[in-house]
N, C-alpha and C. Protein backbone atom coordinates (compact mmCIF):
# COMPACT_ATOMS: atom_id res chain seq x y z
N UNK A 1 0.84 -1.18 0.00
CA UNK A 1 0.00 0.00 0.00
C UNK A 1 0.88 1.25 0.00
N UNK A 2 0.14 2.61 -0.33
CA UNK A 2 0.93 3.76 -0.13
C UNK A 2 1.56 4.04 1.39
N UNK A 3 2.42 5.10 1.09
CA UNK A 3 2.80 5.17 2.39
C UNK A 3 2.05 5.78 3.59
N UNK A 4 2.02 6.09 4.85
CA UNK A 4 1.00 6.44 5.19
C UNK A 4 0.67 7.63 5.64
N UNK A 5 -0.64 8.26 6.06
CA UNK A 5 -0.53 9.96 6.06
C UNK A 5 -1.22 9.84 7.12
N UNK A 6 -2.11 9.07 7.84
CA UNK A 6 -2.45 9.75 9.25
C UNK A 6 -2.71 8.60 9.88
N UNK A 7 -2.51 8.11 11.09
CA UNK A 7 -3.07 7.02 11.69
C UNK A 7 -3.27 7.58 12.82
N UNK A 8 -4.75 7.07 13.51
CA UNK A 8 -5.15 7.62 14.70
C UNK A 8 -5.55 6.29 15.64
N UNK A 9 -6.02 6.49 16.91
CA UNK A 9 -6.49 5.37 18.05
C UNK A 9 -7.83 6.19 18.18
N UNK A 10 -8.79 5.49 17.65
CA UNK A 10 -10.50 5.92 18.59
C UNK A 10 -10.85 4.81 19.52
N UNK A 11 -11.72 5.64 20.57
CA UNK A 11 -12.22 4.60 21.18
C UNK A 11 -14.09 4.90 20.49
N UNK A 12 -14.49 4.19 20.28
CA UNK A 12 -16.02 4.38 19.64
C UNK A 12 -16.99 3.93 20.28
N UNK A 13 -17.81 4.67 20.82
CA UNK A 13 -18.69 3.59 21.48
C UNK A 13 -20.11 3.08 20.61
N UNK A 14 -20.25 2.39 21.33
CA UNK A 14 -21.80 1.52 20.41
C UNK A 14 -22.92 1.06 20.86
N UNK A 15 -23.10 1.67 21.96
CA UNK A 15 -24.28 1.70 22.85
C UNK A 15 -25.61 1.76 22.14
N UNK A 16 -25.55 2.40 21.61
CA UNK A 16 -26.49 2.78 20.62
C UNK A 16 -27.46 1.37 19.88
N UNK A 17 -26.29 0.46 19.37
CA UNK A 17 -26.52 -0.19 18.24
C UNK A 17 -27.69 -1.02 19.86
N UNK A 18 -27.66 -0.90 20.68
CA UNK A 18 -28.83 -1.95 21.73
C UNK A 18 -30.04 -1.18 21.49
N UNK A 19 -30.29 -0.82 20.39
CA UNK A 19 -32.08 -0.27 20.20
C UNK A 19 -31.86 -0.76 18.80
N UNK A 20 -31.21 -1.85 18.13
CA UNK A 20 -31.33 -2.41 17.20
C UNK A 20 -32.10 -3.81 17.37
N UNK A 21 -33.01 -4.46 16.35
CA UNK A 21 -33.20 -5.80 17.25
C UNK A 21 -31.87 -6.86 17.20
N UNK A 22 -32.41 -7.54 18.15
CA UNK A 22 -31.05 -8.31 18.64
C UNK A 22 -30.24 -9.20 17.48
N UNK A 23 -30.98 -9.77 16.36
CA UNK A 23 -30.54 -9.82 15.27
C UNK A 23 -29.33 -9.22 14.13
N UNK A 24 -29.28 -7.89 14.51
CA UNK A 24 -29.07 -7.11 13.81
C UNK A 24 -28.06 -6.52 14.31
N UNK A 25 -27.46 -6.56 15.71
CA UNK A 25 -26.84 -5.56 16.63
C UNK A 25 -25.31 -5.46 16.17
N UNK A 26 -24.68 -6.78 15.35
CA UNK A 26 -23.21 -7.18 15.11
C UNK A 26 -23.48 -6.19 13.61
N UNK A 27 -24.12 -6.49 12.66
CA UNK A 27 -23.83 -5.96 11.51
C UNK A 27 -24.08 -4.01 11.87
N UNK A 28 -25.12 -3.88 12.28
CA UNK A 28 -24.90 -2.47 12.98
C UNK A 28 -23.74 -1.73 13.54
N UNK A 29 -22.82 -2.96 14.27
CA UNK A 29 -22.19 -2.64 15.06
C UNK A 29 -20.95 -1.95 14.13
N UNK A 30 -20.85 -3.19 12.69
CA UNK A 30 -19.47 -2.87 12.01
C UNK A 30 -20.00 -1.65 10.68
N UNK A 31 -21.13 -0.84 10.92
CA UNK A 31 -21.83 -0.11 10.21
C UNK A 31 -21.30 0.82 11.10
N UNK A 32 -21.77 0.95 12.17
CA UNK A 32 -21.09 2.13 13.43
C UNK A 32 -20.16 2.48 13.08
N UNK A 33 -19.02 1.61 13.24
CA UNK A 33 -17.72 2.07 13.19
C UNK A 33 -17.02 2.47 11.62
N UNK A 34 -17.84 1.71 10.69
CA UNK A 34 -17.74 2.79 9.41
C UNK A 34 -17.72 3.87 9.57
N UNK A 35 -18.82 4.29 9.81
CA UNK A 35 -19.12 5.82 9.73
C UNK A 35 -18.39 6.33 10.77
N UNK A 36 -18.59 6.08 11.61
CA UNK A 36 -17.15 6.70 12.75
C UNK A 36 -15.95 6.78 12.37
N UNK A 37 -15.29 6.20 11.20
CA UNK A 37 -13.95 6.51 10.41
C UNK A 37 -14.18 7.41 9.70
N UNK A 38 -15.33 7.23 8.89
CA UNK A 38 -15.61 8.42 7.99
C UNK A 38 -15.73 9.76 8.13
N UNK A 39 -16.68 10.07 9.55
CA UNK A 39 -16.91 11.33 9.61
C UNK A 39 -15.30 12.21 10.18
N UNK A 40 -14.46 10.80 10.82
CA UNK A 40 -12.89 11.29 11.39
C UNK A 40 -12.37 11.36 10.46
N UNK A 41 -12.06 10.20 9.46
CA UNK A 41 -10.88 10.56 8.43
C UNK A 41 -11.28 10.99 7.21
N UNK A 42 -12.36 11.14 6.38
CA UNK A 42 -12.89 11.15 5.78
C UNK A 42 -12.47 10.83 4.20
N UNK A 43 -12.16 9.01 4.53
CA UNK A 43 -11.44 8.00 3.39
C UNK A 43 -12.53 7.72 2.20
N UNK A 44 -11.82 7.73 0.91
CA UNK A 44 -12.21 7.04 -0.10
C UNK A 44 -13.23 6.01 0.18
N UNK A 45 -12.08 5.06 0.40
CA UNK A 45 -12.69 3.32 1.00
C UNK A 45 -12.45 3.14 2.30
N UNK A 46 -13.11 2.34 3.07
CA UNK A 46 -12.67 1.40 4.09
C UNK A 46 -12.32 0.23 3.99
N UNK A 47 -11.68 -0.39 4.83
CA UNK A 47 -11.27 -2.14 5.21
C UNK A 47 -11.20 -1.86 6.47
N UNK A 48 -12.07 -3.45 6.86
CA UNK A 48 -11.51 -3.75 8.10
C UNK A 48 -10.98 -4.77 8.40
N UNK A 49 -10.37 -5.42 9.51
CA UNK A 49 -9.40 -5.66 9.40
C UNK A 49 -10.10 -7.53 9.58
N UNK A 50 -9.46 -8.40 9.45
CA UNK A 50 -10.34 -9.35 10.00
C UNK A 50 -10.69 -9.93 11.34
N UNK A 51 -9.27 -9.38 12.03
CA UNK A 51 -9.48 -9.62 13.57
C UNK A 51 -10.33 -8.51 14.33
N UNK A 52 -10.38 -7.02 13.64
CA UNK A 52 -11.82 -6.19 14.36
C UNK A 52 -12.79 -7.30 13.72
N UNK A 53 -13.06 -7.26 12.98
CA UNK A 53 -14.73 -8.29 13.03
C UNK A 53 -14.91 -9.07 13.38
N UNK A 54 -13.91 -10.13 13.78
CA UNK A 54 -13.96 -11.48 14.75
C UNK A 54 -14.20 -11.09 16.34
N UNK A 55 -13.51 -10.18 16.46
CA UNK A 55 -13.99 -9.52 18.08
C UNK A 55 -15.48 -8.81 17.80
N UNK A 56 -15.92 -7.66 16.99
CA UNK A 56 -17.14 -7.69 17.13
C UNK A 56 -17.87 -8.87 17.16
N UNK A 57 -18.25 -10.16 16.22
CA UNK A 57 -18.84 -10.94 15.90
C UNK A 57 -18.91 -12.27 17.03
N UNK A 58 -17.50 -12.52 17.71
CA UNK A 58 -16.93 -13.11 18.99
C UNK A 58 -18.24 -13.51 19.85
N UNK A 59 -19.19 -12.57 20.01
CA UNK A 59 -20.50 -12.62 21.23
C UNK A 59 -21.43 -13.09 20.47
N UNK A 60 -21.44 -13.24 19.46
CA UNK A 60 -22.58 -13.61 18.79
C UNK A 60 -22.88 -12.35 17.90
N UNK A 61 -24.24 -12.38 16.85
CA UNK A 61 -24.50 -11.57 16.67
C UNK A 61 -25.30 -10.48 17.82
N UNK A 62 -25.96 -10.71 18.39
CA UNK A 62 -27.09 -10.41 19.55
C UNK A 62 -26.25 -9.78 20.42
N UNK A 63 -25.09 -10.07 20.81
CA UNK A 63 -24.28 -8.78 21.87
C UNK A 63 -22.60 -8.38 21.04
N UNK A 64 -22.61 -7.87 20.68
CA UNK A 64 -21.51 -6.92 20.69
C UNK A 64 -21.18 -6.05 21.60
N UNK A 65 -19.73 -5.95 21.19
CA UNK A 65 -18.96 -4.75 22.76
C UNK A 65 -19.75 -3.47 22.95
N UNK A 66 -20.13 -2.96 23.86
CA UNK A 66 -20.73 -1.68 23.71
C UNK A 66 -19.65 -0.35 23.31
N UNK A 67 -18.33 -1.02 23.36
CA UNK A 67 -17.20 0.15 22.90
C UNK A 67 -15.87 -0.57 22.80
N UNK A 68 -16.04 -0.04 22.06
CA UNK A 68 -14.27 -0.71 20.86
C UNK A 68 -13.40 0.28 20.58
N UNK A 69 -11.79 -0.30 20.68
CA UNK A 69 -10.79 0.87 20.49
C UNK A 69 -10.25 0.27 19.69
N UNK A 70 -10.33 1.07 18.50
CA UNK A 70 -9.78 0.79 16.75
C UNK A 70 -8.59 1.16 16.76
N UNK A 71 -8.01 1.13 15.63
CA UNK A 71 -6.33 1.96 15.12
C UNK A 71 -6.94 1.99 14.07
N UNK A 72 -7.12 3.30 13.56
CA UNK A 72 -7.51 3.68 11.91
C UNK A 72 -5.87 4.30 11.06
N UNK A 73 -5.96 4.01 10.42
CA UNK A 73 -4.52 4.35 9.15
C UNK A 73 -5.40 4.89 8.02
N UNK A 74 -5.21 6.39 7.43
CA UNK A 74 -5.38 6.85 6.41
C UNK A 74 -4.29 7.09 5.37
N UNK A 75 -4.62 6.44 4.27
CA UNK A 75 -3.10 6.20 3.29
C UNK A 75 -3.35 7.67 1.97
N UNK A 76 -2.30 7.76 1.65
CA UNK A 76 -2.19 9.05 0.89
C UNK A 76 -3.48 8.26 -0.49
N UNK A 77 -3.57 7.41 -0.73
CA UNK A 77 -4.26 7.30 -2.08
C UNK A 77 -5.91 7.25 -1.77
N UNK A 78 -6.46 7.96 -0.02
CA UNK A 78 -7.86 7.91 0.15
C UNK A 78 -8.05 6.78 0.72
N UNK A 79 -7.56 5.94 0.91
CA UNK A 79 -7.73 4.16 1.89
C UNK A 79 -7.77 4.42 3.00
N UNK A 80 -8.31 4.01 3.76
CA UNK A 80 -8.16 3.42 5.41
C UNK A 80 -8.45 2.21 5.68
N UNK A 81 -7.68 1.74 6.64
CA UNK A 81 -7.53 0.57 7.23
C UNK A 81 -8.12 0.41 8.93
N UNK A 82 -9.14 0.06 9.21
CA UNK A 82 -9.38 -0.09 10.60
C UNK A 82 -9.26 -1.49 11.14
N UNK A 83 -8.71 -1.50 12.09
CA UNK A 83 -7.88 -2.67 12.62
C UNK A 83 -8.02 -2.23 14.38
N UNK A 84 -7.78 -3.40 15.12
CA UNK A 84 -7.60 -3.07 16.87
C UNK A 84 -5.79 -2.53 16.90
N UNK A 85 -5.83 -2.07 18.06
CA UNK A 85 -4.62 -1.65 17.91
C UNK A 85 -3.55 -2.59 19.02
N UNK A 86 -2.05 -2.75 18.91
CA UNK A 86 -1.38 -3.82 19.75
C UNK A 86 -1.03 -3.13 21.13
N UNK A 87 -1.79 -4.03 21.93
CA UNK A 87 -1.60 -3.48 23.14
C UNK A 87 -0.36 -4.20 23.99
């Protein structure tokens, strides 16, 4: 990939997505955090990473984390990459 031009740490919360029905709360959840990159970095595309969606998805669909701390990377060609970050 290009080299890179901004990488940040959010913490996002997702409280929210629990007035979704319970069905629905995981795909909401990785809808959340779209747009929560977007309105921050405001990328071309997104990716995520496959280990953020295995931790959202981890509880089932029906509970997800109520708040997740990403590592977003914005690359000079409009890309971002959201991924957990190494703790």
């Amino acid at each position: 990939m290009a080299e890179q031009e901004e990488e940040r740490i959010f913490t996002i919360p997702l409280g929210a997505i629990r007035a979704a029905p319970r069905t629905q709360r995981a795909p909401r959840a990785v809808k959340a955090i779209r747009e929560f990159v977007r309105r921050h970095l405001k990328p071309d595309h997104i990716f995520i990473d496959d280990v953020l969606n295995e931790r959202i998805w981890s509880r089932s669909r029906e509970n997800p984390p109520s708040v997740i701390r990403v590592k977003a990377i914005k690359f000079e060609d409009g890309t971002a990459v959201v991924s957990l970050p190494e703790e």
